[in-house]
C-alpha atoms as a PDB file:
ATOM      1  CA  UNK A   1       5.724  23.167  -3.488  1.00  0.00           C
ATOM      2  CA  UNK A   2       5.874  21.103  -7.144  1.00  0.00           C
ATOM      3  CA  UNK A   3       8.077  18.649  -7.099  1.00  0.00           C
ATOM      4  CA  UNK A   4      10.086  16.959 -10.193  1.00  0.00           C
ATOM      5  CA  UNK A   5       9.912  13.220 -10.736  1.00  0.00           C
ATOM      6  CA  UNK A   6      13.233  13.077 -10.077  1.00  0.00           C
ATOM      7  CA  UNK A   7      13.022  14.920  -6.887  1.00  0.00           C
ATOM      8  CA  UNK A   8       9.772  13.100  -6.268  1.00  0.00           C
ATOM      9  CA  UNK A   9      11.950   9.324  -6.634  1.00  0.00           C
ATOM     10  CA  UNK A  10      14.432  10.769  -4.242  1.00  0.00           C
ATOM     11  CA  UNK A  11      12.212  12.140  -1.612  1.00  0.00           C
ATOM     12  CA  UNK A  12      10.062   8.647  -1.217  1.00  0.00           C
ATOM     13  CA  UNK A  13      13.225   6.364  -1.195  1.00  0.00           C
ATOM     14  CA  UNK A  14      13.907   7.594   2.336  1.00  0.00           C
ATOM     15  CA  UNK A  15      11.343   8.536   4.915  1.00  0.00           C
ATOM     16  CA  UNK A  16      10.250  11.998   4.636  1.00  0.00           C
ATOM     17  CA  UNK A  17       9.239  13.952   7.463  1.00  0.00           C
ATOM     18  CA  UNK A  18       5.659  15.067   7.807  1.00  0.00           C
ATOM     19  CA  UNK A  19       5.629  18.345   6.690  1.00  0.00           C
ATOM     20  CA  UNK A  20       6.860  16.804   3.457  1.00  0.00           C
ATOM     21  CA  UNK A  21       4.092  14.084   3.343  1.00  0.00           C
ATOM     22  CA  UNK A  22       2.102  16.613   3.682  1.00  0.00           C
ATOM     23  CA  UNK A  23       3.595  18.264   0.781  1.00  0.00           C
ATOM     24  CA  UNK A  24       3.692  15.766  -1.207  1.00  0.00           C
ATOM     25  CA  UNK A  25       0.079  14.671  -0.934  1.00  0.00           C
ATOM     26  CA  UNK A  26      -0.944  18.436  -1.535  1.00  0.00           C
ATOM     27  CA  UNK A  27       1.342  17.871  -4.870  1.00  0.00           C
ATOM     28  CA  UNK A  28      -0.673  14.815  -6.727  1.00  0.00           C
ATOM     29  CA  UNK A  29       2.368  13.558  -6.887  1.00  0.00           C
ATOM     30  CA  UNK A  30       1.253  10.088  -7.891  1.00  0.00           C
ATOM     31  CA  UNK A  31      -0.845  11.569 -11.017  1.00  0.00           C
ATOM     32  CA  UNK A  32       3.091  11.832 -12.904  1.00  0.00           C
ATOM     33  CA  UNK A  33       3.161   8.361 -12.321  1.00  0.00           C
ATOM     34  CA  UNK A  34       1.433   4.521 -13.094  1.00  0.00           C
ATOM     35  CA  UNK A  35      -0.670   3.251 -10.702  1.00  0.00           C
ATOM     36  CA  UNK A  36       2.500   0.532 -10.293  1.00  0.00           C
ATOM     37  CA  UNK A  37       5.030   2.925  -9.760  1.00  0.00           C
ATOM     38  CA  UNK A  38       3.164   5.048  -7.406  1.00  0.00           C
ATOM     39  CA  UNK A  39       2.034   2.028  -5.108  1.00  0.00           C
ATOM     40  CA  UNK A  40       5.360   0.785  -5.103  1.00  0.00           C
ATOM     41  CA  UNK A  41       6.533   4.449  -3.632  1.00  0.00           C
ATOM     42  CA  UNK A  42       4.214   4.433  -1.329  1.00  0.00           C
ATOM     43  CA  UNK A  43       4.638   0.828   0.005  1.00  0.00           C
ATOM     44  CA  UNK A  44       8.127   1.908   1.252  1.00  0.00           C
ATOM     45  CA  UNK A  45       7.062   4.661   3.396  1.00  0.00           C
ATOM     46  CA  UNK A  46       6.239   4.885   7.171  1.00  0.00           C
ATOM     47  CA  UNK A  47       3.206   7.405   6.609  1.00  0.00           C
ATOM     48  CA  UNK A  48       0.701   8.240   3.997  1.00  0.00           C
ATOM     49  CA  UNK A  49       1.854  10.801   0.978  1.00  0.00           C
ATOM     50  CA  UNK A  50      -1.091  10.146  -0.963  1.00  0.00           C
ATOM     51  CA  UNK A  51      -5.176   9.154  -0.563  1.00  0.00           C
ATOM     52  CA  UNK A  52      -5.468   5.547   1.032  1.00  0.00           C
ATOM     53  CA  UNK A  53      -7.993   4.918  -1.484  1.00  0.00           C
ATOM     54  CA  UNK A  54      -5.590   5.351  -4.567  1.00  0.00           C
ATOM     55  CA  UNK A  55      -2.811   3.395  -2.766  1.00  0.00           C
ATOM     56  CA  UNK A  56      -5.440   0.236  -2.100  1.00  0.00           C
ATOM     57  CA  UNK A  57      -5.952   0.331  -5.153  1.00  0.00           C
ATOM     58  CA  UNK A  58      -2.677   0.848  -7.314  1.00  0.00           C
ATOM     59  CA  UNK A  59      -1.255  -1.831  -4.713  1.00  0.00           C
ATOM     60  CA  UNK A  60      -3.621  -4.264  -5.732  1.00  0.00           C
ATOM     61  CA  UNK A  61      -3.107  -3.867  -9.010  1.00  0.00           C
ATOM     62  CA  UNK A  62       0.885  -3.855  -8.222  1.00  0.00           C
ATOM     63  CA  UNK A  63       0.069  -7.005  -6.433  1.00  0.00           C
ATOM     64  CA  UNK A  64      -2.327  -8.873  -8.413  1.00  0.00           C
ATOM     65  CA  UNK A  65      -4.919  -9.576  -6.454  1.00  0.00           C
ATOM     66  CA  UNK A  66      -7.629  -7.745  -3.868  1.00  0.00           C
ATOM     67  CA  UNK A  67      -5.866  -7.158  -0.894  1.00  0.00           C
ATOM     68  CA  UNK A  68      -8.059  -6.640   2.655  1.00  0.00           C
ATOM     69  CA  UNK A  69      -7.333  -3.469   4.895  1.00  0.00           C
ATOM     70  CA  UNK A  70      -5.712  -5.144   7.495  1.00  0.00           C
ATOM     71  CA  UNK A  71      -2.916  -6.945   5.470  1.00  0.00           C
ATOM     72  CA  UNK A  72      -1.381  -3.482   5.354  1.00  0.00           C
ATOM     73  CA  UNK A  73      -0.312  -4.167   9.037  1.00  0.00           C
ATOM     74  CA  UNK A  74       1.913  -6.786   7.946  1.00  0.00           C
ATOM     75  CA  UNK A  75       4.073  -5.099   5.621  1.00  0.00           C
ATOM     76  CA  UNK A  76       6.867  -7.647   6.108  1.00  0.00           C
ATOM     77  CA  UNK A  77       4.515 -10.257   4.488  1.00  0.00           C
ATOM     78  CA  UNK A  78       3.470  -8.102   1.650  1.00  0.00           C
ATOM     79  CA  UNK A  79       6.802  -7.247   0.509  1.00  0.00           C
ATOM     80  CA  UNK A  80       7.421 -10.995   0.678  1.00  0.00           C
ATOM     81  CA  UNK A  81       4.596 -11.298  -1.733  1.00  0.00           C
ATOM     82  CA  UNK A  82       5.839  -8.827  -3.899  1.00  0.00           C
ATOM     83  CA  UNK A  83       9.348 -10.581  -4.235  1.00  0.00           C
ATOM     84  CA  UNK A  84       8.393 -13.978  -4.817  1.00  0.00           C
ATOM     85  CA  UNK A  85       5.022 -13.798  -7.050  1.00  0.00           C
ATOM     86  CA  UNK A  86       3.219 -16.221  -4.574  1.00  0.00           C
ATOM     87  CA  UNK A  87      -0.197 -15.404  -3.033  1.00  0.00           C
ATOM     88  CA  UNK A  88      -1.750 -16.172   0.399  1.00  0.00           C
ATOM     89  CA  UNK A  89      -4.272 -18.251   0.253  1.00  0.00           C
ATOM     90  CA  UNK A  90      -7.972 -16.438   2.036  1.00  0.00           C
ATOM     91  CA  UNK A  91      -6.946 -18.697   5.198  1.00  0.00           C
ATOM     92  CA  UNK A  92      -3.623 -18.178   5.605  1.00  0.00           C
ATOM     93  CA  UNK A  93      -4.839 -14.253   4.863  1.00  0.00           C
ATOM     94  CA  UNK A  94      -8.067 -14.060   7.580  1.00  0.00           C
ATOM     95  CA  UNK A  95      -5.228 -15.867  10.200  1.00  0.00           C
ATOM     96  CA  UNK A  96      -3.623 -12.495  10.077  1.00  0.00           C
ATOM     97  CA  UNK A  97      -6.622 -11.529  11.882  1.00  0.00           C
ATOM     98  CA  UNK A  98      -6.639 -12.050  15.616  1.00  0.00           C
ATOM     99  CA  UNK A  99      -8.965 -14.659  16.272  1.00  0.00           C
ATOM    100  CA  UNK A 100     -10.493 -12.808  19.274  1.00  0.00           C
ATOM    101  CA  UNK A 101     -11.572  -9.637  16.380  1.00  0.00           C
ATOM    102  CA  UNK A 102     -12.278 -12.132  13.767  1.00  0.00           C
ATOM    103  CA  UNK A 103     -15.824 -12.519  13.250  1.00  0.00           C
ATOM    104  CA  UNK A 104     -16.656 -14.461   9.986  1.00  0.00           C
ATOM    105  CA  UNK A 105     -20.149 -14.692   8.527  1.00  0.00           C
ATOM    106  CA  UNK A 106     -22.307 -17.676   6.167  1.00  0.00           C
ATOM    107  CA  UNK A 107     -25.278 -17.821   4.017  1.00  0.00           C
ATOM    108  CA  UNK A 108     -27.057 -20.691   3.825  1.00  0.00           C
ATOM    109  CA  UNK A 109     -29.643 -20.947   0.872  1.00  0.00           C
END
């Protein structure tokens, strides 16, 4: 089903049901709008309208900096990014990381 921008704003400021997500991703949505706009959309909901890929990637440009796969699970922190300009320093980002599955690596020349 094509979808208006309008109805497309509408639809992704609540949390549409699967079927509609489905919809949705069938629709391109995101191609009627900037990378910004669409990552922002996307941010808000509780399942995926739209390739992960794309959404990685608009969000980091939305965010301003490279942002690693599992950050994602801490949306709370994200959106605290997003409000307040200021950016986690690699530490503070890897401590997400359970220290049981993080495994780090070094090269040594």
């Amino acid at each position: 089903m094509p979808y208006t921008k309008d109805q497309i704003v509408i639809i992704m400021t609540g949390q549409p049901d699967q079927e509609t997500c489905i919809d949705l991703f069938e629709s391109s949505w995101w191609e009627d709008f900037t990378h910004e706009q669409a990552a922002f959309l996307q941010f808000h909901q509780d399942k995926l309208c739209m390739p992960f890929g794309l959404f990685h990637k608009y969000f980091e440009n939305l965010i301003g900096r490279p942002v690693y796969s599992h950050e994602f699970a801490s949306k709370r922190l994200l959106q605290e990014e997003l409000e307040t300009g200021i950016h986690p320093t690699l530490n503070e980002i890897l401590a997400q990381i359970p220290s049981e599955k993080l495994i780090t690596f070094t090269q040594n020349n």
